[in-house]
Each structure stands twice: as C-alpha cells, then as structure tokens.
N, C-alpha and C. Protein backbone atom coordinates (compact mmCIF):
# COMPACT_ATOMS: atom_id res chain seq x y z
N UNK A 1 -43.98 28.06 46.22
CA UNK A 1 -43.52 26.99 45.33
C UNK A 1 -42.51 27.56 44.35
N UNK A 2 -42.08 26.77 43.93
CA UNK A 2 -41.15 26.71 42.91
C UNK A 2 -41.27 27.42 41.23
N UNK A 3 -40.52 27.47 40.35
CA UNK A 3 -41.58 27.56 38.87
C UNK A 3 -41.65 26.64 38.82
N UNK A 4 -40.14 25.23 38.93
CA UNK A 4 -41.00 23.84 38.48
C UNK A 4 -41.95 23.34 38.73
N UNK A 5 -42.65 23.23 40.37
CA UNK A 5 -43.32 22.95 40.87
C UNK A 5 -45.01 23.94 40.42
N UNK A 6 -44.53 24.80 40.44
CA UNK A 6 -46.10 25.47 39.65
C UNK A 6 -46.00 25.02 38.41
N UNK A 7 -44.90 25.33 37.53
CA UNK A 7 -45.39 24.59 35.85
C UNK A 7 -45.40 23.29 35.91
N UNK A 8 -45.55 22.22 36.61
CA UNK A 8 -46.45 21.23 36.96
C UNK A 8 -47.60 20.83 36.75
N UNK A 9 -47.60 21.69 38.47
CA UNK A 9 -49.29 21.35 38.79
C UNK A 9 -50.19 22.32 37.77
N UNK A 10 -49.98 23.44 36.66
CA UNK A 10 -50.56 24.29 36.08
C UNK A 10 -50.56 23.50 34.68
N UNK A 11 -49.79 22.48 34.21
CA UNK A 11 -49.34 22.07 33.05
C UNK A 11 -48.81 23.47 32.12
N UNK A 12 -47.90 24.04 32.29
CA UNK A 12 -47.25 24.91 31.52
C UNK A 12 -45.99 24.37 31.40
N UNK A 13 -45.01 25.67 30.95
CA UNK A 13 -43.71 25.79 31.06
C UNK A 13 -43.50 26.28 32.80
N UNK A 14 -41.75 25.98 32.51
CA UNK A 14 -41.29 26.84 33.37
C UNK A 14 -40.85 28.40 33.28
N UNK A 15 -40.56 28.77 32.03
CA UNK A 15 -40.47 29.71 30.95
C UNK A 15 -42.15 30.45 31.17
N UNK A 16 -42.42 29.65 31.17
CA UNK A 16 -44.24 30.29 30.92
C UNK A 16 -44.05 30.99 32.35
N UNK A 17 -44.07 30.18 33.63
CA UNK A 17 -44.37 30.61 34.91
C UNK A 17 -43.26 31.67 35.37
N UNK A 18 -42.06 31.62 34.60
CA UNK A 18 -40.91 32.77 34.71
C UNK A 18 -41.70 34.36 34.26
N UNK A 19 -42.59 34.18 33.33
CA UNK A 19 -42.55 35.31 32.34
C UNK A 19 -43.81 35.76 33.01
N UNK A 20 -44.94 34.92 33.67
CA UNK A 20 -45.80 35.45 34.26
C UNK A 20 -45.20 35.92 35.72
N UNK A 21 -44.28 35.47 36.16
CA UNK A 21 -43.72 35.95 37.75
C UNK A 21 -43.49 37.51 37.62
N UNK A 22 -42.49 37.68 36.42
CA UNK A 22 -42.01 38.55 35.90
C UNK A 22 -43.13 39.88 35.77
N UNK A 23 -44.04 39.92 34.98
CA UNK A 23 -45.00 40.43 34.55
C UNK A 23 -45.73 41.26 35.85
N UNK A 24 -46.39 40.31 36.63
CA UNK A 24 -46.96 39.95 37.95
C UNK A 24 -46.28 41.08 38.93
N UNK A 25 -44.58 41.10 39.18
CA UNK A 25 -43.89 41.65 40.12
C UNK A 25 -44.01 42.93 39.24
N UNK A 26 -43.46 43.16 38.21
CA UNK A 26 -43.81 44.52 37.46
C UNK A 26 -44.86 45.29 37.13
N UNK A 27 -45.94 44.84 37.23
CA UNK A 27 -47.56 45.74 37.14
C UNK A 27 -47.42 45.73 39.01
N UNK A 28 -47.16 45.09 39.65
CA UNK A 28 -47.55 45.74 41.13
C UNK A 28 -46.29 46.48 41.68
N UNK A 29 -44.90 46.76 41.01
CA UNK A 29 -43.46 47.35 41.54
C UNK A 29 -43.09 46.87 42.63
N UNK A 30 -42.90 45.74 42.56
CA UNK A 30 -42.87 44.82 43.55
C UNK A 30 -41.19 44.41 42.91
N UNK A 31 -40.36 43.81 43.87
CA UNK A 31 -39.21 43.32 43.58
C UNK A 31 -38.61 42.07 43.65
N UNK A 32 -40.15 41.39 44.44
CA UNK A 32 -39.20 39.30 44.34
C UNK A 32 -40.49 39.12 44.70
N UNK A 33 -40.43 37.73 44.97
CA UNK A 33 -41.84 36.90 45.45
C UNK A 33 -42.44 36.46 46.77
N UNK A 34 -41.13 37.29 47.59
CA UNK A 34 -41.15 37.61 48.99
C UNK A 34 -42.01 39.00 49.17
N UNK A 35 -41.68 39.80 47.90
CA UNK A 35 -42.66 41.08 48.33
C UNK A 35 -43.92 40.96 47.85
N UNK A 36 -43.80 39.68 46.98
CA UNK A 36 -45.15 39.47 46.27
C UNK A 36 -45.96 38.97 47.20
N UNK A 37 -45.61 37.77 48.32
CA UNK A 37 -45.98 36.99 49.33
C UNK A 37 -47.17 37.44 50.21
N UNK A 38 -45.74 38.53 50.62
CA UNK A 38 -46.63 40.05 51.96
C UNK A 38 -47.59 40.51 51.24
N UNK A 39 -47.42 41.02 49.88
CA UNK A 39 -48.42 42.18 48.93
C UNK A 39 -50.01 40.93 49.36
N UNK A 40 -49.97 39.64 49.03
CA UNK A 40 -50.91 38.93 48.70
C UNK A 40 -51.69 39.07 50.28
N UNK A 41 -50.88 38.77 51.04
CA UNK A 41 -51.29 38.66 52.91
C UNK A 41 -52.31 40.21 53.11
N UNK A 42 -51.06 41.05 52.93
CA UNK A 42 -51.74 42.30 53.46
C UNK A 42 -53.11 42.90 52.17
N UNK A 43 -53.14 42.19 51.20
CA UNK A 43 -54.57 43.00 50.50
C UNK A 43 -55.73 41.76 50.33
N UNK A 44 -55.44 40.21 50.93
CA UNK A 44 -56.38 39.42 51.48
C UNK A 44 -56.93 38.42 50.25
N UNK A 45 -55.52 38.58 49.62
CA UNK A 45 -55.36 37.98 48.20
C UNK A 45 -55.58 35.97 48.60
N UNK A 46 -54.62 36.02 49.64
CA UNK A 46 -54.66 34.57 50.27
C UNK A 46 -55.52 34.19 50.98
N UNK A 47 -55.81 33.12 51.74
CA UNK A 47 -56.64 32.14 52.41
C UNK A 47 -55.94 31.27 52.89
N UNK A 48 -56.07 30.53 53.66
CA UNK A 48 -55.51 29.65 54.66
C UNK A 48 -55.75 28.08 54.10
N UNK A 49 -57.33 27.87 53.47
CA UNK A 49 -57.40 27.18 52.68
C UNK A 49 -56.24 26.39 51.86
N UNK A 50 -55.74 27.57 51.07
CA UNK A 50 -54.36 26.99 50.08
C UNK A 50 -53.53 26.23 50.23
N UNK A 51 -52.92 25.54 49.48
CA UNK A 51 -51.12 24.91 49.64
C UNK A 51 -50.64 24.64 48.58
C-alpha cells in the first residue's frame, strides 16, 4: 500500500506513516519497501491471511 492508503486505514498522517517507513527501513538496513517486502516473506513476518 501506499502512505495514503495506510494513513487511512491506521487514522494517522501521511507524515506519520513516512517517518515510521523511514525508521522501520533504518533499524533493519534495509533500502526501500521492496527490501522491506522480501525481509517480511523470508523471516515469516507475513501471512497470506493479509491485504
């Protein structure tokens, strides 16, 4: 999703969901939300459940 689309459905900012993306990719040295994606797949972070 989006930030708009998460600061939505989360009732935040988009600012808010920027600064946590931000945060998020930097404690794991991670570099976008594509590496964040895989990181989540390969340590079983996700579920199939979701959308």
């Amino acid at each position: 999703m989006g930030n708009k689309k998460i600061a939505g459905a989360l009732y935040i900012s988009e600012n808010t969901v920027k600064t946590h993306m931000r945060h998020i990719l930097e404690k794991l040295n991670l570099s976008n939300r594509a590496e964040a994606a895989a990181y989540a797949v390969r340590t079983g972070l996700t579920q199939e459940d979701y959308q």
